[in-house]
Protein backbone atom coordinates (compact mmCIF):
# COMPACT_ATOMS: atom_id res chain seq x y z
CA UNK A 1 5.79 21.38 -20.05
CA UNK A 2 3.91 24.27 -17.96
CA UNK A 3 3.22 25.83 -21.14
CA UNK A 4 1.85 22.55 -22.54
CA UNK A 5 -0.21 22.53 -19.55
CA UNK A 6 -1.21 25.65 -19.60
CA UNK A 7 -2.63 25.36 -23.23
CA UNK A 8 -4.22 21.29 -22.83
CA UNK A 9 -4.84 21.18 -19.11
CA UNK A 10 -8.51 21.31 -20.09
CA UNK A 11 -8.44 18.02 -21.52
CA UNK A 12 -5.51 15.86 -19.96
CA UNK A 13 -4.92 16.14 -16.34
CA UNK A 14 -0.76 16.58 -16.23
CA UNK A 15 1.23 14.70 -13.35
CA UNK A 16 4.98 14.03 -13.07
CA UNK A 17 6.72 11.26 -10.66
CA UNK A 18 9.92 12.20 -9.50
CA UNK A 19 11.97 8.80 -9.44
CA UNK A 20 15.43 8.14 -8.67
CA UNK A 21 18.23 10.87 -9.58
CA UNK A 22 19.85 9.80 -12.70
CA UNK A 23 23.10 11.43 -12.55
CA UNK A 24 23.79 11.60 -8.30
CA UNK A 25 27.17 12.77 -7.19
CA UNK A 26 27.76 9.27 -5.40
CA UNK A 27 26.56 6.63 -8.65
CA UNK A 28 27.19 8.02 -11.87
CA UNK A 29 27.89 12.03 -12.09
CA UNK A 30 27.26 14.00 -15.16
CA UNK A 31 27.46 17.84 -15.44
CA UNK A 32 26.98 19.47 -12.37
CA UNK A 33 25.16 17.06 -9.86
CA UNK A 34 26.14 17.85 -6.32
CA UNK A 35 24.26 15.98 -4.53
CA UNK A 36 24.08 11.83 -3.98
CA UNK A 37 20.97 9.52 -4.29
CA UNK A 38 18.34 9.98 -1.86
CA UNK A 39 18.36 7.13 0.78
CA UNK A 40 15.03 7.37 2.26
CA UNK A 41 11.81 9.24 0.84
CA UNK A 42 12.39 12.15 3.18
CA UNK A 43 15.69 12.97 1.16
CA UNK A 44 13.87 12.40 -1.81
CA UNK A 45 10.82 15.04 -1.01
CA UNK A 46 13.38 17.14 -0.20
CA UNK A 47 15.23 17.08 -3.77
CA UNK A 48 11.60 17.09 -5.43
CA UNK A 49 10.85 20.18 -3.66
CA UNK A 50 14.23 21.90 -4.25
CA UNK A 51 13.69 20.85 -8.06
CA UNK A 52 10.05 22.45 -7.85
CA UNK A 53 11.58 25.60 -6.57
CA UNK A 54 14.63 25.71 -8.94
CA UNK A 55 13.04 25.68 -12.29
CA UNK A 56 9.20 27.28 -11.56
CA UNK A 57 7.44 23.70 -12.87
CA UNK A 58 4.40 24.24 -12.16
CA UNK A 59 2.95 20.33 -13.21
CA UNK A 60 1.70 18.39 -9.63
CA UNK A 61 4.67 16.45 -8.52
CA UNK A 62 4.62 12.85 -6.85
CA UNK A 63 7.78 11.41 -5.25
CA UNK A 64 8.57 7.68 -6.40
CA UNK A 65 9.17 5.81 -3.12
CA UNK A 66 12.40 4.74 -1.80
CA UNK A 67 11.89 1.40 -2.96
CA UNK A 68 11.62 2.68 -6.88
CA UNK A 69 8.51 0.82 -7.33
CA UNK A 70 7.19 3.28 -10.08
CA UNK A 71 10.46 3.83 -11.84
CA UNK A 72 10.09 -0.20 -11.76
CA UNK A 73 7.29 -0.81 -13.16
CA UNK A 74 6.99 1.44 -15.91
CA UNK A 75 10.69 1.33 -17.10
CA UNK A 76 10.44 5.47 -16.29
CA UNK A 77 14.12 5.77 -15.61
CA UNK A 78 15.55 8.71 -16.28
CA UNK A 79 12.80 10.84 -17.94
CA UNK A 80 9.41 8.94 -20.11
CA UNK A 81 6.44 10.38 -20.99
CA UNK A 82 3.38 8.21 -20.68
CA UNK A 83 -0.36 9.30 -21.92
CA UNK A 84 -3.57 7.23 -19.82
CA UNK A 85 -6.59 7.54 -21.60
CA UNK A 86 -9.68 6.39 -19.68
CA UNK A 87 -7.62 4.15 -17.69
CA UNK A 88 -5.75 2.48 -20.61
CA UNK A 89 -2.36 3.30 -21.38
CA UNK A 90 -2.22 4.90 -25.06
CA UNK A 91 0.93 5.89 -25.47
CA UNK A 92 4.65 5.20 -23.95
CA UNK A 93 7.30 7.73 -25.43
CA UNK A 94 11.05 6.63 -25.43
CA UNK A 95 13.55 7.52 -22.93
CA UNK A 96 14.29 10.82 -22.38
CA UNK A 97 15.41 13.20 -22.37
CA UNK A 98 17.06 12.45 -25.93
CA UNK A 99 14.25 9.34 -27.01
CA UNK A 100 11.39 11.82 -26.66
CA UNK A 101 9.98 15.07 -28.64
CA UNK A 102 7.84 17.37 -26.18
CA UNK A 103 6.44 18.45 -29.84
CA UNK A 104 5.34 14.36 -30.75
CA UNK A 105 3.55 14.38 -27.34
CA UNK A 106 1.56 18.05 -27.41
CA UNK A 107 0.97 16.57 -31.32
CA UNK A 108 -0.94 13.37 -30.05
CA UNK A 109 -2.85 15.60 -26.71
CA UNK A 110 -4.14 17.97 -29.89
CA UNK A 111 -4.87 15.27 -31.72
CA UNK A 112 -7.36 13.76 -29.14
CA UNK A 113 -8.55 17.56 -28.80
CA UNK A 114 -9.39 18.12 -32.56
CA UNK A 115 -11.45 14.49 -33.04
CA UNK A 116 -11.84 12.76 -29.63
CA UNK A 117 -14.29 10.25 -31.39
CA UNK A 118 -11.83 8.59 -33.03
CA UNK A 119 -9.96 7.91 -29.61
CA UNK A 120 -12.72 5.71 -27.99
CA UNK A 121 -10.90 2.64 -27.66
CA UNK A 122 -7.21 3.47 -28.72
CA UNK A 123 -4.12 1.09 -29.12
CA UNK A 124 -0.96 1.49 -27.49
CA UNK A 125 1.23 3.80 -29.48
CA UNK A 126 5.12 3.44 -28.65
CA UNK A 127 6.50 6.70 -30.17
CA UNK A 128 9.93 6.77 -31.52
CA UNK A 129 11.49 10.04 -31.87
């Protein structure tokens, strides 16, 4: 995704949400989680910043509140890609990380880049795979 940034940030702002853990030790562990669900948005910073500093991502991060109102209302839970397109949502990808291709999303960003008059008034696109 940085590198995705790096090469379209000129003509798609990138932002991330950091929403509810999918996999904490204390609701349904998978792999190597060691740590529980965040209780209160302070705990939840907290694992948004250790994420930040574990794996370099350099996209801006926002922190879902404790009430999940984000993860809610967009059906984001555990990783979706959505692309906003003069305030009008174009495109919702499928579930991640296994219902999405971070190729089918830079594909539809260079898309817009290589005729952006034929993306005036787009429909929503639900990709699949």
């Amino acid at each position: 995704m940085n590198a995705m940034r790096q090469a379209l940030g000129n003509v798609a702002d990138f932002i991330t949400v950091y929403i509810a853990e999918a996999h904490a030790s204390d609701e349904w562990p998978l792999g190597q989680t060691s740590f529980p669900q965040p209780r209160t948005l302070e705990e939840r910073r907290m694992r948004a910043q250790q994420f930040l500093q574990a794996t370099g991502y350099e996209i801006p991060l926002f922190v879902d509140g404790i009430d999940n109102a984000f993860e809610s209302a967009y059906a984001a839970h555990p990783e979706r890609f959505f692309v906003i397109q003069r305030g009008v949502l174009v495109h919702i990808a499928e579930p991640g990380p296994e219902g999405y291709k971070v190729a089918a999303l830079r594909n539809l960003l260079e898309e817009y880049v290589s005729s952006p008059s034929s993306h005036q008034s787009p429909p929503l696109r639900r990709a699949h795979g």
